[in-house]
N, C-alpha and C. Protein backbone atom coordinates (compact mmCIF):
# COMPACT_ATOMS: atom_id res chain seq x y z
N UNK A 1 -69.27 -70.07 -100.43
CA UNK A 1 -69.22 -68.70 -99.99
C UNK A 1 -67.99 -68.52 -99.09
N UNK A 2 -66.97 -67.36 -99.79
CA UNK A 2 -65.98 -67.52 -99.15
C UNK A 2 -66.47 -66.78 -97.90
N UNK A 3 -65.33 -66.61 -96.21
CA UNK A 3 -65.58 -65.70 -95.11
C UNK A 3 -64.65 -64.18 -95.50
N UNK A 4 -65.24 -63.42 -95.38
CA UNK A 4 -64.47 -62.43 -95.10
C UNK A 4 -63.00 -62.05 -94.59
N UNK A 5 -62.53 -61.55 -95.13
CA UNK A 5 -60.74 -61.61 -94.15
C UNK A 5 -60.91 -60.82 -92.76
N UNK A 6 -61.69 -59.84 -92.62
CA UNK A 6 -62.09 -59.15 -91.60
C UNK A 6 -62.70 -60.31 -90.85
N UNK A 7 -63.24 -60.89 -91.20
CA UNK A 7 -64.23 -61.83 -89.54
C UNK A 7 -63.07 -63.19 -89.22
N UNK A 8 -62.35 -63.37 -90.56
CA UNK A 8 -61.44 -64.01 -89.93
C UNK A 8 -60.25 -63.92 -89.30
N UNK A 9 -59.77 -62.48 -89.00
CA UNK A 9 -59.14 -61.50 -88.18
C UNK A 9 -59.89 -61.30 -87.04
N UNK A 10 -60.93 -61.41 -86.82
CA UNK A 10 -62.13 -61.23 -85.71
C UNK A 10 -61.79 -62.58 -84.81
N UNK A 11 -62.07 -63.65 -85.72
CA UNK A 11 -61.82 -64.86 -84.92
C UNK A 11 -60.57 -64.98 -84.38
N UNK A 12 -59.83 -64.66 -84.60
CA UNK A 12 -58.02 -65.00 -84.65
C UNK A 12 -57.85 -64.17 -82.80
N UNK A 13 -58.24 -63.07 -83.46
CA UNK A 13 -57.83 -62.48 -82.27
C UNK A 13 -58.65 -62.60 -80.85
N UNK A 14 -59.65 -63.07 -81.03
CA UNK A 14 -61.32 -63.83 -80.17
C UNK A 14 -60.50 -64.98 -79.23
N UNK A 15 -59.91 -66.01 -80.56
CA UNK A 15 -58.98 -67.06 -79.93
C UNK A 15 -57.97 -66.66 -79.09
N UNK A 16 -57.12 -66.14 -79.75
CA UNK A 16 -55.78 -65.38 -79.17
C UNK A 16 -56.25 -65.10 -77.34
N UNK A 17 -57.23 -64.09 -77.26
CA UNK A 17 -57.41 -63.30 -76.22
C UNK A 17 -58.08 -64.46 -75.21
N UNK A 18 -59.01 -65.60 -75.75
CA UNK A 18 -59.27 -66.46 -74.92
C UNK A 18 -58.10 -67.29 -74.46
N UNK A 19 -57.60 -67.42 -75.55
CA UNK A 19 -56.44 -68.31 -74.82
C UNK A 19 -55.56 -67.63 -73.38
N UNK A 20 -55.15 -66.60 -73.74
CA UNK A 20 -54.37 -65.85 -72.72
C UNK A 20 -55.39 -65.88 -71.77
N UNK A 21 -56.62 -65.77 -71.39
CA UNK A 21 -57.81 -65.62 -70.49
C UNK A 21 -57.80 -66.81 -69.58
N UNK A 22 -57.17 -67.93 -70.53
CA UNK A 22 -57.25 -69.45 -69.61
C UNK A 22 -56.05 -69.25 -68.94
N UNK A 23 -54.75 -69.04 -69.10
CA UNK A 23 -53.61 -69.08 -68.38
C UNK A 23 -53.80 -68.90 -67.05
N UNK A 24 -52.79 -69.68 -66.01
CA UNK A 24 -52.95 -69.91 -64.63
C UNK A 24 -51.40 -69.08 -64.39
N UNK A 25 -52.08 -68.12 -63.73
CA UNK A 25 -50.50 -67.52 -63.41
C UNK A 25 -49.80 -68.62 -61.97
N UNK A 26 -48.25 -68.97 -62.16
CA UNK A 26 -47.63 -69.67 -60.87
C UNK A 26 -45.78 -69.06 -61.05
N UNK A 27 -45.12 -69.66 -60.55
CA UNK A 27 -43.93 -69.59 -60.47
C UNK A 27 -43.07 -70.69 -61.21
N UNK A 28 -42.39 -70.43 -61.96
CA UNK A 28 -40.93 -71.40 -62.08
C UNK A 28 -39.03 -71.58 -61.83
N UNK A 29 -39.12 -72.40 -61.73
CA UNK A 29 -37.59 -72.67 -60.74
C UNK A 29 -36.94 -73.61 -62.10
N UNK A 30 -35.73 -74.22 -61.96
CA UNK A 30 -35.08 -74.77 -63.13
C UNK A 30 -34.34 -75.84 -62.51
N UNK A 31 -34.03 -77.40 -62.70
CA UNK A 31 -32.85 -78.19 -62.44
C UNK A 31 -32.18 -78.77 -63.57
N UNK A 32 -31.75 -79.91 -62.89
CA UNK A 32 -30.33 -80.06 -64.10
C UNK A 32 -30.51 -81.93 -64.22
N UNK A 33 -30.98 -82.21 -63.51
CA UNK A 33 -30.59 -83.62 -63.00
C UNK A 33 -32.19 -84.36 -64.00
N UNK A 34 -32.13 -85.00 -64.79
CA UNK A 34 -33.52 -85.25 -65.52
C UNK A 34 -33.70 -86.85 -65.45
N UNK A 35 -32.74 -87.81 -64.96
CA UNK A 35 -33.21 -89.09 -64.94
C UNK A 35 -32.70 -89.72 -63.61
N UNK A 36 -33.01 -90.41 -63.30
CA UNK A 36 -34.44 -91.02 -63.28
C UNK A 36 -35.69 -90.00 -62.92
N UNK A 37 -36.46 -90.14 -63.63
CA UNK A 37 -37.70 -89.60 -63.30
C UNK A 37 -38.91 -89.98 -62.50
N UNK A 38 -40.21 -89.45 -62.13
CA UNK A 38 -41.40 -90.44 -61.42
C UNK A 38 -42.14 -90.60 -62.05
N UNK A 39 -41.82 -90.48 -63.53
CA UNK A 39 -43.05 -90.57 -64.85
C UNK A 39 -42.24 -91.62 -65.23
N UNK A 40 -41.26 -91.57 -66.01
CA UNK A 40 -40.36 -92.65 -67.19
C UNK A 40 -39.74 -93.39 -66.45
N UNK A 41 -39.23 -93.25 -64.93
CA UNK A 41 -37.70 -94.43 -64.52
C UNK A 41 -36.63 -93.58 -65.20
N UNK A 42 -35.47 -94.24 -65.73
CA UNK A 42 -34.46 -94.01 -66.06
C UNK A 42 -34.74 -93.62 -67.88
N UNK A 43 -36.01 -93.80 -68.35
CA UNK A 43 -36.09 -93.46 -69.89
C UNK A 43 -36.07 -91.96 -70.06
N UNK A 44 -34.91 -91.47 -70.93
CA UNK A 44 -34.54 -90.27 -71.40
C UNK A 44 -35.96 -89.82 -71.81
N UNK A 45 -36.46 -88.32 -71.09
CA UNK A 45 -37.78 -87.94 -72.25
C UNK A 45 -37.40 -86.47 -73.08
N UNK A 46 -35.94 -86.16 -73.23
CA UNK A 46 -35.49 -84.85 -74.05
C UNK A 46 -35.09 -84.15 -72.89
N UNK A 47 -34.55 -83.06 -73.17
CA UNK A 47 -34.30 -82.03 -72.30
C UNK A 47 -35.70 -80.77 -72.48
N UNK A 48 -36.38 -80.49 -73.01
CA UNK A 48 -37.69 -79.51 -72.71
C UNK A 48 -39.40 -80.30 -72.00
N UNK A 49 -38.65 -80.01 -70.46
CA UNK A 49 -39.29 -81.10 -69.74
C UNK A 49 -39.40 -80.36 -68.87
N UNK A 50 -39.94 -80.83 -67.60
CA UNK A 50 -40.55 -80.39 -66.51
C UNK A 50 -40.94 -81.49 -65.90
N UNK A 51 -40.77 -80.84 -64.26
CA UNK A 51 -41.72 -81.60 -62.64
C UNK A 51 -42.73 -80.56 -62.43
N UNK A 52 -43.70 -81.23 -62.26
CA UNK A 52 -44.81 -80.82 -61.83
C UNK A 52 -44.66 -80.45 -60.17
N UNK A 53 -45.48 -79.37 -59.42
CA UNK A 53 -45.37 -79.31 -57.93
C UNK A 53 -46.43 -80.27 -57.27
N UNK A 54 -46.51 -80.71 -55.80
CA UNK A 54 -47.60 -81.20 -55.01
C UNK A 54 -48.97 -80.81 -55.36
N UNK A 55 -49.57 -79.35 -55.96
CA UNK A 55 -50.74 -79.21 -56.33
C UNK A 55 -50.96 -79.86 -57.82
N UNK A 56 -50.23 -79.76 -58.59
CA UNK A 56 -50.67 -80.38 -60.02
C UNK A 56 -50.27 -81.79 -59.70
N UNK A 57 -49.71 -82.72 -59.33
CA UNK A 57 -49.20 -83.94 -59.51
C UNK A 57 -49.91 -84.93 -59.24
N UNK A 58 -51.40 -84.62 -58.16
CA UNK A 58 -52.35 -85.13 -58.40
C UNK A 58 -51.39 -87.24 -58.36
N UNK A 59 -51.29 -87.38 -58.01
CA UNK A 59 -50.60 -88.76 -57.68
C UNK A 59 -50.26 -89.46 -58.97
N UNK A 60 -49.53 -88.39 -60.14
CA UNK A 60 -49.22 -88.63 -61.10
C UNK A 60 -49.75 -88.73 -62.30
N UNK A 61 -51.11 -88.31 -62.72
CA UNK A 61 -52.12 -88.48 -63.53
C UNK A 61 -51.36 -87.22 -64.61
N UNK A 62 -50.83 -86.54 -63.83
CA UNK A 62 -50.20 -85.22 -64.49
C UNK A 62 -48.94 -85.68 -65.88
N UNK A 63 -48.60 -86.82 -65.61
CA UNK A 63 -47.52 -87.43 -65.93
C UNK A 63 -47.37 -87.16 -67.86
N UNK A 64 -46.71 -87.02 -68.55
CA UNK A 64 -46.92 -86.82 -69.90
C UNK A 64 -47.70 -85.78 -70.73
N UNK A 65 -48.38 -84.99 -69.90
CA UNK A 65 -49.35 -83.73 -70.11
C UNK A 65 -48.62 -82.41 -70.54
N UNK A 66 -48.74 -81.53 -71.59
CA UNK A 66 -47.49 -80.65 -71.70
C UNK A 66 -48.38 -79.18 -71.77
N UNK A 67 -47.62 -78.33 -71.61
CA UNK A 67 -48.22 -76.96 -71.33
C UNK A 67 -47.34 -76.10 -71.71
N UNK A 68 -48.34 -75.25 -72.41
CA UNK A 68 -47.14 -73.87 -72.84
C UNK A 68 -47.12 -72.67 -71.79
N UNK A 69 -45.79 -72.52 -71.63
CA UNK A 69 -44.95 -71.85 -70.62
C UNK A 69 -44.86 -70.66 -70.77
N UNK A 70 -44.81 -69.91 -70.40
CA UNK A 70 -44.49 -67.64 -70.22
C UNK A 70 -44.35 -67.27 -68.96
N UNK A 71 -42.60 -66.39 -69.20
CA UNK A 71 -42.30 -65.75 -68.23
C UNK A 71 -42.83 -64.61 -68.29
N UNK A 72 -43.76 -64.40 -67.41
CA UNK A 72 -44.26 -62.78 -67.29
C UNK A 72 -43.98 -62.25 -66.38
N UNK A 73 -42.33 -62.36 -65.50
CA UNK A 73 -41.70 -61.03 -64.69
C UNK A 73 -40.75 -62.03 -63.64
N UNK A 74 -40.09 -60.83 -63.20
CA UNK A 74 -39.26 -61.64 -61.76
C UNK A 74 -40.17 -62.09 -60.68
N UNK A 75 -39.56 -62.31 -59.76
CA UNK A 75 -40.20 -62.37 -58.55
C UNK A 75 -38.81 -62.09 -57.13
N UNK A 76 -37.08 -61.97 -58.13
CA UNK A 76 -36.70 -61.13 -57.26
C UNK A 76 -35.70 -59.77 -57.73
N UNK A 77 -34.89 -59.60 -57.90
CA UNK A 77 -34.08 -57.67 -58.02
C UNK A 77 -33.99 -58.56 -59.50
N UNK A 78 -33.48 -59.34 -59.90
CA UNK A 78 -32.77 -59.47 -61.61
C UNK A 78 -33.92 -58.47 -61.81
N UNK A 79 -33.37 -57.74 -63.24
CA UNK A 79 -34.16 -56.87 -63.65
C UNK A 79 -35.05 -58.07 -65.24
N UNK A 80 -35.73 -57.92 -65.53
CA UNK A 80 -36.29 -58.12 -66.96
C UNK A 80 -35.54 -59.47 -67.17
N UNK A 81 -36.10 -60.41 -66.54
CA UNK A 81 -35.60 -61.90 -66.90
C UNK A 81 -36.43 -62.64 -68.30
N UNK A 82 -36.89 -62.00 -68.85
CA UNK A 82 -38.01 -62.83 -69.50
C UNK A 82 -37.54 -62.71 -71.09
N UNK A 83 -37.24 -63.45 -71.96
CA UNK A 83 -37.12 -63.33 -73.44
C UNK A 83 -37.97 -62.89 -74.56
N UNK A 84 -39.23 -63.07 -73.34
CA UNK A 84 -40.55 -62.90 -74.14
C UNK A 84 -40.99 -64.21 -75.90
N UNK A 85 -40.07 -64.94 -74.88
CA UNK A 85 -40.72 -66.47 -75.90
C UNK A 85 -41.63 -66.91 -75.20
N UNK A 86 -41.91 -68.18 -75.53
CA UNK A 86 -42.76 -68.73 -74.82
C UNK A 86 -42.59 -70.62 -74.96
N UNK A 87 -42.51 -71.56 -74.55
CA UNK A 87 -41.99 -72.76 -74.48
C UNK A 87 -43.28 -73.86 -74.10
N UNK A 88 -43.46 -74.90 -75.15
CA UNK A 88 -44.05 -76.26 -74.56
C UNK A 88 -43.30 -77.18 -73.97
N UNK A 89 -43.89 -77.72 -72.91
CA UNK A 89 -42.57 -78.85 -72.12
C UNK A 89 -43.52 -79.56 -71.68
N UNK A 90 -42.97 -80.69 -71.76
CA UNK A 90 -43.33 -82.50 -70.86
C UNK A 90 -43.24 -82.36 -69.99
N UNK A 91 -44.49 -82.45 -68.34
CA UNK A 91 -44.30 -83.55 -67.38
C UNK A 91 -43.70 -84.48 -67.42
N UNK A 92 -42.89 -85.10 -66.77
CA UNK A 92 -41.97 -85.89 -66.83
C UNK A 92 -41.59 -86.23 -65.15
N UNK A 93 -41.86 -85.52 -64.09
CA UNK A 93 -41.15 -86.00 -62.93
C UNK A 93 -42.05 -85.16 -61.86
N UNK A 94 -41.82 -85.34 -60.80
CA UNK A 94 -42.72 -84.68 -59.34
C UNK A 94 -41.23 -83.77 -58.16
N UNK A 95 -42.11 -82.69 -58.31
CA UNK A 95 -40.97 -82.22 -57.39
C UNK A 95 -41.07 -81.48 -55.79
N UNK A 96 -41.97 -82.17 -55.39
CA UNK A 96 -42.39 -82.22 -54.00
C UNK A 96 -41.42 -80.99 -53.29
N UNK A 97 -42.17 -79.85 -52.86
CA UNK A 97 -41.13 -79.17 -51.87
C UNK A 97 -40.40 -78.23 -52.79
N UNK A 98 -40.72 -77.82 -54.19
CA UNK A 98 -39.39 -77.81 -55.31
C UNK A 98 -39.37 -76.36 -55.29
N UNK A 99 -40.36 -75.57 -54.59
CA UNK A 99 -40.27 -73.96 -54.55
C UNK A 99 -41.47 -73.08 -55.90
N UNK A 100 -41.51 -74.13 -56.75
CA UNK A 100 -42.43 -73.59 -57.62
C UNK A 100 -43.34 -73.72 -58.33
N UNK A 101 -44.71 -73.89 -59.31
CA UNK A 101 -45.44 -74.28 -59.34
C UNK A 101 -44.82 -75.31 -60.79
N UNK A 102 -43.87 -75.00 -61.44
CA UNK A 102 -43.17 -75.94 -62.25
C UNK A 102 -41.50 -76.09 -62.41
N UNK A 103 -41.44 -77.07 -62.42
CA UNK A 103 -39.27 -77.04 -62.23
C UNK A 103 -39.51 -76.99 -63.51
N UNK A 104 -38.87 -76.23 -64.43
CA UNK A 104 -38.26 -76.36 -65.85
C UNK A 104 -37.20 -76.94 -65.55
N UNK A 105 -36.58 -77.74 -67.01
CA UNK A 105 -35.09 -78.25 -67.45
C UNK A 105 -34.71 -76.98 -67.57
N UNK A 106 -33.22 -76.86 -67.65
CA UNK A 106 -32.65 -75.27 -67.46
C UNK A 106 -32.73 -75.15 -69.17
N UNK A 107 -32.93 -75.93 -69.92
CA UNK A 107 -32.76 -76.03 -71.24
C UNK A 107 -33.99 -75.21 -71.20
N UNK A 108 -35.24 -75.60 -71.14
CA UNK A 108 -36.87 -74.80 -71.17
C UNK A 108 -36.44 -73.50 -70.31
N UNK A 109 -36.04 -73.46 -69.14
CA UNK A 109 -36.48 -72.03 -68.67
C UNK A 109 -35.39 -71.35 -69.33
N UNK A 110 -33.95 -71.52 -70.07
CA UNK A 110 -33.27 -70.33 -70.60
C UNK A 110 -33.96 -69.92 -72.38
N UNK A 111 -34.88 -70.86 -72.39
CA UNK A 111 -35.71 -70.37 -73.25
C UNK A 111 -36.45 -69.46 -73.27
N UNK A 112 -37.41 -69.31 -72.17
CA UNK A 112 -37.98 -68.50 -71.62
C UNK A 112 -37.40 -66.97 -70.90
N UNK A 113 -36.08 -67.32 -70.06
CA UNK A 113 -35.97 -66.36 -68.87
C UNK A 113 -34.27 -66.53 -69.04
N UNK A 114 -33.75 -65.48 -68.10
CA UNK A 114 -31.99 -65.49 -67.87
C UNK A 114 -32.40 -66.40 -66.84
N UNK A 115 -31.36 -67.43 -66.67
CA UNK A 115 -31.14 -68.48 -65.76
C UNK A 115 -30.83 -67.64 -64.35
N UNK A 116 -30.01 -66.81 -64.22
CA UNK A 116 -29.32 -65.93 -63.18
C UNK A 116 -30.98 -65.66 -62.36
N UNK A 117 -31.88 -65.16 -63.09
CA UNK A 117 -33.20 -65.28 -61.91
C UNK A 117 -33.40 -65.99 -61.24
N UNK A 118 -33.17 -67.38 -61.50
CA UNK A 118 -33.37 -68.74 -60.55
C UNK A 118 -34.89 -69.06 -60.52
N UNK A 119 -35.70 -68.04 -60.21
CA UNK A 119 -37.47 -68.14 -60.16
C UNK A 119 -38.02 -67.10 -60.80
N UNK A 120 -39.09 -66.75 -61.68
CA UNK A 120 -39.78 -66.43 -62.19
C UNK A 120 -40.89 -66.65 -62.05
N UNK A 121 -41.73 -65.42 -62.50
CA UNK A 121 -43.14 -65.12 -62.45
C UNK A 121 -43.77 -66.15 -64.10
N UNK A 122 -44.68 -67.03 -64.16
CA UNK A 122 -45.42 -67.55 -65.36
C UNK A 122 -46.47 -67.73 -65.40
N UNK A 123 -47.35 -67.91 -66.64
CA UNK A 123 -48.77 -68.49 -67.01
C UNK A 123 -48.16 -69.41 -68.06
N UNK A 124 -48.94 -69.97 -67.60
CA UNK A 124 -48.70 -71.57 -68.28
C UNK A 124 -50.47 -71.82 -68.16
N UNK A 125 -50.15 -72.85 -69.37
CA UNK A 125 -51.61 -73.31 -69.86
C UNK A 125 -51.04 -74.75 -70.78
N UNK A 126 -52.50 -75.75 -70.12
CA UNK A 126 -52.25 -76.94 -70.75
C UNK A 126 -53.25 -77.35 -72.03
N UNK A 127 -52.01 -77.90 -73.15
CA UNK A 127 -52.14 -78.03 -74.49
C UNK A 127 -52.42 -79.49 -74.62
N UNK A 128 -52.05 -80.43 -73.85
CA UNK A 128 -52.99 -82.08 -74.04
C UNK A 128 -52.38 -82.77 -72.69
């Protein structure tokens, strides 16, 4: 018995809306400098990466865990920083003090946002 295309349009969008429901709204900031890290040492892990802040880092357990990323606004005058993509990135490093609730590689946040913002408004949600 096949499902209906209607209930499986029902589900789709059920998912969709839960998912966005889990997102943790925080802030992101961007660097440049990716090795050595406090996850890998000196092992290259790509450029669409990320440090975790003092609240997620949890004494590193955070380490290798990846989460999909959305800029949803400034947080100063740039007008409309956001591309309206949306980006998965690696834990990979700890950034104690770093200003935001995730450092993107500038590679991940110009995915997301104009670099010229420096910080941005996001929900991010973790995918494994």
């Amino acid at each position: 018995m096949a499902i209906p295309k209607s209930i499986l349009l029902i589900i789709g969008v059920m998912a969709a809306l839960f998912s966005i429901a889990l997102a943790t709204p925080g802030t992101a900031t961007f660097y440049t400098n990716y090795v050595p890290s406090a996850c890998y040492g000196n092992t290259p892990q790509g450029t669409i990466i990320a440090a975790a802040s003092d609240p997620l880092w949890n004494n590193g357990a955070i380490c290798g865990k990846t989460f999909n990323v959305t800029c949803t606004g400034p947080t100063n005058p740039v007008p409309h920083p956001c591309t309206g993509k949306s980006i998965v990135v690696k834990i990979v490093d700890h950034c104690p003090g770093c200003g935001g609730t995730l450092d993107l590689s500038k590679e991940a946040f110009s995915t997301i946002a104009n670099p010229v913002a420096g910080v941005i408004k996001i929900d991010y949600v973790q995918t494994s």
